[in-house]
Protein backbone atom coordinates (compact mmCIF):
# COMPACT_ATOMS: atom_id res chain seq x y z
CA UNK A 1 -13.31 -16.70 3.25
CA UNK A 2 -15.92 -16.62 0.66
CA UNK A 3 -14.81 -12.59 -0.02
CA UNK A 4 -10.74 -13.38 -0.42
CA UNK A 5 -12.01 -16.31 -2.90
CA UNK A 6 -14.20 -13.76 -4.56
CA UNK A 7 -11.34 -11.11 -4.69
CA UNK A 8 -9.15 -13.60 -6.28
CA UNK A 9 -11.33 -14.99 -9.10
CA UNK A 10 -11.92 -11.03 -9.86
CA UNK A 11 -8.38 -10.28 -10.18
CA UNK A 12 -7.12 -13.47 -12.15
CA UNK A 13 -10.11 -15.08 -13.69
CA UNK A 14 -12.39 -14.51 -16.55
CA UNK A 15 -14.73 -12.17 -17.27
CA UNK A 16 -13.32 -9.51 -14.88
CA UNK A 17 -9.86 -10.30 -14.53
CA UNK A 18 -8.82 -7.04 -13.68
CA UNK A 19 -5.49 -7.64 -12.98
CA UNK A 20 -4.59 -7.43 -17.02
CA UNK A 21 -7.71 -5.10 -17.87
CA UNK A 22 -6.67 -2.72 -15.11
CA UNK A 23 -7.76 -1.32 -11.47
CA UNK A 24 -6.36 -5.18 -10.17
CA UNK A 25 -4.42 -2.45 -7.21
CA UNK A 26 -7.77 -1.65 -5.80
CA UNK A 27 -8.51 -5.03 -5.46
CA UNK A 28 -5.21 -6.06 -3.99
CA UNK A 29 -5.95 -2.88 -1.48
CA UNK A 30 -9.59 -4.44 -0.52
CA UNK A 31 -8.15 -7.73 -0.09
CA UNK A 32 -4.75 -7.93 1.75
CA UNK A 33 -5.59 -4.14 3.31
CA UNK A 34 -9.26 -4.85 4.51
CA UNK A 35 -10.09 -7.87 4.73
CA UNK A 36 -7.41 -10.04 5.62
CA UNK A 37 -7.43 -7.39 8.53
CA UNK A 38 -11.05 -7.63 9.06
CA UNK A 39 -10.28 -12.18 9.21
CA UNK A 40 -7.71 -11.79 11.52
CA UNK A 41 -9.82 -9.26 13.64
CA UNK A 42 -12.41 -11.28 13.62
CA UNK A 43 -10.16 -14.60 14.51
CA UNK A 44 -8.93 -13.33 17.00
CA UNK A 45 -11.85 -11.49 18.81
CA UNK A 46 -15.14 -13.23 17.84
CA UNK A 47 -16.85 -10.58 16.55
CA UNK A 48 -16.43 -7.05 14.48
CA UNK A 49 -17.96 -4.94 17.16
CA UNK A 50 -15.19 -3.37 17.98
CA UNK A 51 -13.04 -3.45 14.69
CA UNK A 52 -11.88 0.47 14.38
CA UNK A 53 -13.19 0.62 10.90
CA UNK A 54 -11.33 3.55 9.85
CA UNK A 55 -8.00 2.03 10.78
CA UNK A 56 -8.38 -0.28 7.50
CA UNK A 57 -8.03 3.26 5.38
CA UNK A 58 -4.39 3.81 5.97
CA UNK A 59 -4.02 -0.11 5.19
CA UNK A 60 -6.25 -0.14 2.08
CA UNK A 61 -3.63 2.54 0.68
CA UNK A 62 -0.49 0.82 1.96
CA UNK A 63 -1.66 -2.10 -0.05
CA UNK A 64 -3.31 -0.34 -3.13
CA UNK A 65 0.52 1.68 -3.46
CA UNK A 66 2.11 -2.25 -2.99
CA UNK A 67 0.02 -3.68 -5.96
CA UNK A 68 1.45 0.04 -8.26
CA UNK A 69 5.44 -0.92 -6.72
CA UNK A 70 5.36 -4.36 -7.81
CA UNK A 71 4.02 -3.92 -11.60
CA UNK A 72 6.85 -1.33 -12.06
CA UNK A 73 9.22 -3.84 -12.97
CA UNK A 74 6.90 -5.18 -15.31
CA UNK A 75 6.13 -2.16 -17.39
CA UNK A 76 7.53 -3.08 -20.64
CA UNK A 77 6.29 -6.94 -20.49
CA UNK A 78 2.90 -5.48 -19.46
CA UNK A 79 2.65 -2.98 -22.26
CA UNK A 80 4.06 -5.62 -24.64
CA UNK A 81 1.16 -7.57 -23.56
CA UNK A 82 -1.49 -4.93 -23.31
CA UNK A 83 -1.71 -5.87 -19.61
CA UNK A 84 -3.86 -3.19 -18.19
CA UNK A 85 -1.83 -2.67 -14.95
CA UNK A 86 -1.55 1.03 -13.48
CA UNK A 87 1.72 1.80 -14.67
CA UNK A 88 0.77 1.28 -18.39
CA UNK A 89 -2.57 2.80 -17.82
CA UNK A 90 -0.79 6.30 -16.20
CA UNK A 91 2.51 6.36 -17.07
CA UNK A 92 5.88 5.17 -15.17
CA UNK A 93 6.20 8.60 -13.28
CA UNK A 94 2.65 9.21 -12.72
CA UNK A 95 2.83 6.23 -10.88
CA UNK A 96 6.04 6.49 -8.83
CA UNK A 97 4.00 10.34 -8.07
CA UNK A 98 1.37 8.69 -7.16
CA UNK A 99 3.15 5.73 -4.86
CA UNK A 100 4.68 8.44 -3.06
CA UNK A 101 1.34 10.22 -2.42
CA UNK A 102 -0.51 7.28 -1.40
CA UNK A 103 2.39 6.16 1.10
CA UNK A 104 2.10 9.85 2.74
CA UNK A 105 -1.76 9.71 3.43
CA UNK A 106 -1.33 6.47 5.16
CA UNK A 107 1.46 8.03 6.91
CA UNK A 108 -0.70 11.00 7.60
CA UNK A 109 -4.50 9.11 8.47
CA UNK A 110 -2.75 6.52 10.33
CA UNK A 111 -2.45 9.33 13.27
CA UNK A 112 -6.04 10.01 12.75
CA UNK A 113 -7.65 6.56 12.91
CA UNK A 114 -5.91 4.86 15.66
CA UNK A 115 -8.75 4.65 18.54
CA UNK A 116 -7.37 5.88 22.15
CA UNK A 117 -4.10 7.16 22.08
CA UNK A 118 -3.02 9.29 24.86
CA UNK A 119 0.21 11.03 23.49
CA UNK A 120 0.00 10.75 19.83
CA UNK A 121 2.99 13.01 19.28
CA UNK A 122 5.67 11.25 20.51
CA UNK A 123 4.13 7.48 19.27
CA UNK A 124 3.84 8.37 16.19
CA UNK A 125 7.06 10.60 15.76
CA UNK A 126 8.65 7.15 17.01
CA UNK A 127 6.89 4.88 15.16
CA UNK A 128 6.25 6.63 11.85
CA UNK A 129 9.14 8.77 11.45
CA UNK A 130 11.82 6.30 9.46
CA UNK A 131 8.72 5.67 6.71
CA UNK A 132 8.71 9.68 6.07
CA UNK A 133 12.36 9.54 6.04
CA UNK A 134 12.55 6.98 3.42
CA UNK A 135 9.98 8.72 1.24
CA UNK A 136 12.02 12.22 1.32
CA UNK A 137 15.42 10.02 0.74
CA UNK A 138 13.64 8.75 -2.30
CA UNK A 139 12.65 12.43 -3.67
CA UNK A 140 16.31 14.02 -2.55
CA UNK A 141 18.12 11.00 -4.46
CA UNK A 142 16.40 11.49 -7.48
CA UNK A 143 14.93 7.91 -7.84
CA UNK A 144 11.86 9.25 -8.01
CA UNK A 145 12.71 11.49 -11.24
CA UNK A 146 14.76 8.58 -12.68
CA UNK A 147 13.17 5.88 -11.49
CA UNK A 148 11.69 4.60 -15.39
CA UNK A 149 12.46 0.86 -15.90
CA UNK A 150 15.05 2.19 -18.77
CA UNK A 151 16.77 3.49 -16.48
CA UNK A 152 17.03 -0.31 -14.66
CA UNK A 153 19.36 0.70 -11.10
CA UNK A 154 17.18 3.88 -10.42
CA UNK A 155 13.96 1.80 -10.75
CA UNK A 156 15.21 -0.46 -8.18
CA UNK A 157 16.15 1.96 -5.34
CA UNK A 158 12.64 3.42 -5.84
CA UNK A 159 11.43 -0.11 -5.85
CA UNK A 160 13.14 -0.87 -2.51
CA UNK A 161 13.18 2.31 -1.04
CA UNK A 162 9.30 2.64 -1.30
CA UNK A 163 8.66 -0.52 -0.46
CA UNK A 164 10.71 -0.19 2.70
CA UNK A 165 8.50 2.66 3.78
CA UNK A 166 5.65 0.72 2.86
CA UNK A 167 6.54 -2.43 5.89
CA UNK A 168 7.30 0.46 8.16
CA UNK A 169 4.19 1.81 7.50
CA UNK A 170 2.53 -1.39 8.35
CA UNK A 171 4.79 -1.72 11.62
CA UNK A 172 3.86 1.64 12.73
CA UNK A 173 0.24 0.87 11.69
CA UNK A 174 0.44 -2.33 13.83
CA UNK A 175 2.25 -0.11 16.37
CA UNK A 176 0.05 2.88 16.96
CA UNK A 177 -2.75 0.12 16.79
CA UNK A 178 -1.34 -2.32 19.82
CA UNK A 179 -0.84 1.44 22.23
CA UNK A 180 -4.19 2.90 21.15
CA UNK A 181 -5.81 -0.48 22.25
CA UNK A 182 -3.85 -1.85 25.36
């Protein structure tokens, strides 16, 4: 408890309030990726003994790419306002580059860091598959190359698109997960 608290006066409050002076998405990634995981984990079991650790990677990157999707929208309000956020700091396609690049290595290390499963193949071809989909309907439509905020319907189907592959990302993290463990 005392660690979400902690996250959130870092990302809103003064002196660090990195969510305008930048790097807020690593925060976000720490904090709804980790440890809300790591709470829940704990809730649940009693103890973090047996937490697979490296499962929170593939999560910390689902979430840090969430925190770059949502300021997209906000890219000329942010850079109106000198509001640090990664988009303004990197650029509008550096940042839909990079979205797509985090959203693959989850998809990629979530089939290394699940703990115990017997037939990897065929889970994760089943549970992961749709999220890689998405991702190369994204590139092949050309949202990704169009997708500045100027350009206000392209900037949306990346938004939802990637974002889509993003909660099926968490289902097939939650997924592989729940057969690695039962």
């Amino acid at each position: 408890m005392i660690g979400a608290v902690g996250l959130g006066w870092a990302y809103s409050l003064p002196p660090l309030r990195l969510s305008c002076r930048g790097h807020g998405e690593i925060l976000q990634g720490v904090g709804c990726g980790v440890l809300l995981t790591l709470t829940g984990f704990y809730t649940q079991v009693g103890s973090l003994e047996s937490f697979p650790w490296m499962a929170g990677v593939p999560l910390f990157l689902i979430f840090y790419a969430g925190n770059i999707i949502t300021a997209l929208h906000d890219y000329p309000a942010d850079l109106a306002g000198n509001k640090r956020t990664y988009p303004v700091r990197l650029g509008q396609r550096r940042s839909r580059k990079h979205i797509l690049a985090l959203l693959f290595c989850a998809y990629i290390l979530i089939s290394w860091v699940t703990p115990n499963l017997t037939n990897p193949v065929s889970l994760f071809a089943l549970a992961q598959a749709p999220s890689l989909l998405i991702l190369l309907i994204v590139k092949s439509k050309g949202w990704f190359e169009r997708g500045d905020i100027e350009n206000t319907d392209e900037c949306r189907k990346f938004v939802l698109w990637t974002t889509l592959s993003q909660v099926w990302l968490l289902l097939a993290w939650i997924t592989s997960l729940f057969w690695g463990i039962t």
